[in-house]
Protein backbone atom coordinates (compact mmCIF):
# COMPACT_ATOMS: atom_id res chain seq x y z
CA UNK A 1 -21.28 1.61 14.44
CA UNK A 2 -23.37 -1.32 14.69
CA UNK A 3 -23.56 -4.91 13.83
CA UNK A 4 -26.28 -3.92 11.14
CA UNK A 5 -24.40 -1.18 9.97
CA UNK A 6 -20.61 -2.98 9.96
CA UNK A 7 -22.65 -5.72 7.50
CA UNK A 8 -24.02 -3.18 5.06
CA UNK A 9 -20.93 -1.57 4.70
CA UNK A 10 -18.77 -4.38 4.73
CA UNK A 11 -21.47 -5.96 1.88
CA UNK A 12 -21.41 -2.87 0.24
CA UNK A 13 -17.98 -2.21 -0.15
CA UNK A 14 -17.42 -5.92 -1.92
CA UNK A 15 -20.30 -4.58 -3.80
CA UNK A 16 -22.42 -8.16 -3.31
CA UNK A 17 -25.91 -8.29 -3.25
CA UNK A 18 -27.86 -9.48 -0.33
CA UNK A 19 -28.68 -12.93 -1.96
CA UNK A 20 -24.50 -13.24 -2.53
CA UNK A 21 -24.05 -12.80 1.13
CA UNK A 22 -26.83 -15.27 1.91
CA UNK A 23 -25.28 -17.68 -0.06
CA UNK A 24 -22.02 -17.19 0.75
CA UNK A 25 -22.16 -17.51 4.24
CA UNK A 26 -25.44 -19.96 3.99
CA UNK A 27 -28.47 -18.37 5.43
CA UNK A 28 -31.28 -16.76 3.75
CA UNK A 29 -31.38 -13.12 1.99
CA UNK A 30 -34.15 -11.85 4.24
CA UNK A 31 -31.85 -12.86 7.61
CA UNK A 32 -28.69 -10.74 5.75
CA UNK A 33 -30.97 -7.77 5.58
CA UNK A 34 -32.59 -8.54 9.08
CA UNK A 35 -28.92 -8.37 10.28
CA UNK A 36 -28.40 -4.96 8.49
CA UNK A 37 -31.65 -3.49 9.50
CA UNK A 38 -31.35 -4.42 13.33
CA UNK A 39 -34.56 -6.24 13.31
CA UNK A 40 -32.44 -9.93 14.33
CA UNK A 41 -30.09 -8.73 17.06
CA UNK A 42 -28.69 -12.19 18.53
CA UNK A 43 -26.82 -14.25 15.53
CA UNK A 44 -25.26 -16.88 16.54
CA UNK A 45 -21.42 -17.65 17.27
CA UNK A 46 -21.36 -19.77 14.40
CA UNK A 47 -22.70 -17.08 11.79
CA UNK A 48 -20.91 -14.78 13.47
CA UNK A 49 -17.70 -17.08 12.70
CA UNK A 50 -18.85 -17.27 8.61
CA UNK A 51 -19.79 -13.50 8.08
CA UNK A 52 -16.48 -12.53 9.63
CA UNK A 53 -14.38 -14.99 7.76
CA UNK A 54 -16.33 -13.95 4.33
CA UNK A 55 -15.64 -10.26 4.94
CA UNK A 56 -12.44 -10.94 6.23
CA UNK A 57 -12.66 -9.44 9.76
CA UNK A 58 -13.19 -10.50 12.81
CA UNK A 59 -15.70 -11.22 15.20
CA UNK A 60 -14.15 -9.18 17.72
CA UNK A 61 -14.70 -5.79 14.74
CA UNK A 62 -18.09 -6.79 14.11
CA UNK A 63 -18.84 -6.55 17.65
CA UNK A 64 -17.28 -3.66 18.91
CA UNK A 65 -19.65 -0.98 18.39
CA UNK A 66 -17.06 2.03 18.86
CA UNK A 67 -14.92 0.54 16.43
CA UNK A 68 -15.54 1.74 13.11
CA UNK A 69 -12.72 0.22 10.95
CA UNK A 70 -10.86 -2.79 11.38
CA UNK A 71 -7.11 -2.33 13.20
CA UNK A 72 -3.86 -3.77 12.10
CA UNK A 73 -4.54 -6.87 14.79
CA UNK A 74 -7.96 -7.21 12.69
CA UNK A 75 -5.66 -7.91 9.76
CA UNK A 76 -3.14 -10.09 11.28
CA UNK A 77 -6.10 -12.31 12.88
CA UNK A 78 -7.56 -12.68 9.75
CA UNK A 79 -3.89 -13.41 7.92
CA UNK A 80 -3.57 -15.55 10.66
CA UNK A 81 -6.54 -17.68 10.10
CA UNK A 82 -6.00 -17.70 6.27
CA UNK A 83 -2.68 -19.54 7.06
CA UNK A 84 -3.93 -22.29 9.04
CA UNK A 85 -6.33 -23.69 6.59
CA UNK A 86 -3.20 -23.66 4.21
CA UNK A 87 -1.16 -27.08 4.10
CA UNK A 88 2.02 -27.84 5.98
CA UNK A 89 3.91 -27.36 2.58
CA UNK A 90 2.25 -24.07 1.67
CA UNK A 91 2.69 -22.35 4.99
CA UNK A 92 6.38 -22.97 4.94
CA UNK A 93 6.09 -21.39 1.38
CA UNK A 94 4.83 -18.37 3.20
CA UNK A 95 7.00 -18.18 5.79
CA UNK A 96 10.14 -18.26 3.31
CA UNK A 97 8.37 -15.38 1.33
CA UNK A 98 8.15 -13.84 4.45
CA UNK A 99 11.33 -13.91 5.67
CA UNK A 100 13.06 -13.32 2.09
CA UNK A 101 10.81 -9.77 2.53
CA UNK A 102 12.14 -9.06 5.98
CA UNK A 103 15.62 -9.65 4.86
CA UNK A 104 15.69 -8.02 1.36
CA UNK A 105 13.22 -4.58 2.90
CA UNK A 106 16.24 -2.24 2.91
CA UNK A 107 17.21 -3.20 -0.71
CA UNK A 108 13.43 -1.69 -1.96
């Protein structure tokens, strides 16, 4: 699947509008569809970087053309990133949660 393709679907599936995605990731409407349609090929690292992180994928999935979902790594690169931009205090919040999971999965 391509680049184009991965977008629409992606956009689609969040149910956004093209002028959403523009703003979300901030460039214009007519560059999101561009992107879709295949007509601008080469985005840069950087845009790259924001559509992935607005989607909630990563680059990696959006540029691997024989990849048609995103894999469990996907998911832990993404959970990954989430938790660095999270405070000292918080991420140790998630890590007990974490660990009171592991240690209580047996008891579900």
């Amino acid at each position: 699947m391509s680049l184009g393709a991965k977008l629409n679907t992606l956009r689609l599936r969040k149910a956004e509008s093209l002028q959403a995605t523009a703003d979300a990731v901030g460039i214009t409407k007519t560059h999101i569809w561009e992107l879709e349609k295949g007509k601008s090929s080469n985005p840069t690292a950087e845009l790259l970087g924001r559509l992935a992180a607005h989607f909630e994928v990563t680059v990696d999935f959006l540029l691997d053309a024989g990849r048609e979902t995103p894999s469990e790594n996907d998911e832990a690169a993404v959970f990954f990133r989430d938790l660095q931009d999270l405070s000292e205090r918080d991420r140790a919040t998630v890590k007990q949660m974490i660990r009171h999971f592991k240690d209580n999965k047996d008891q579900r």
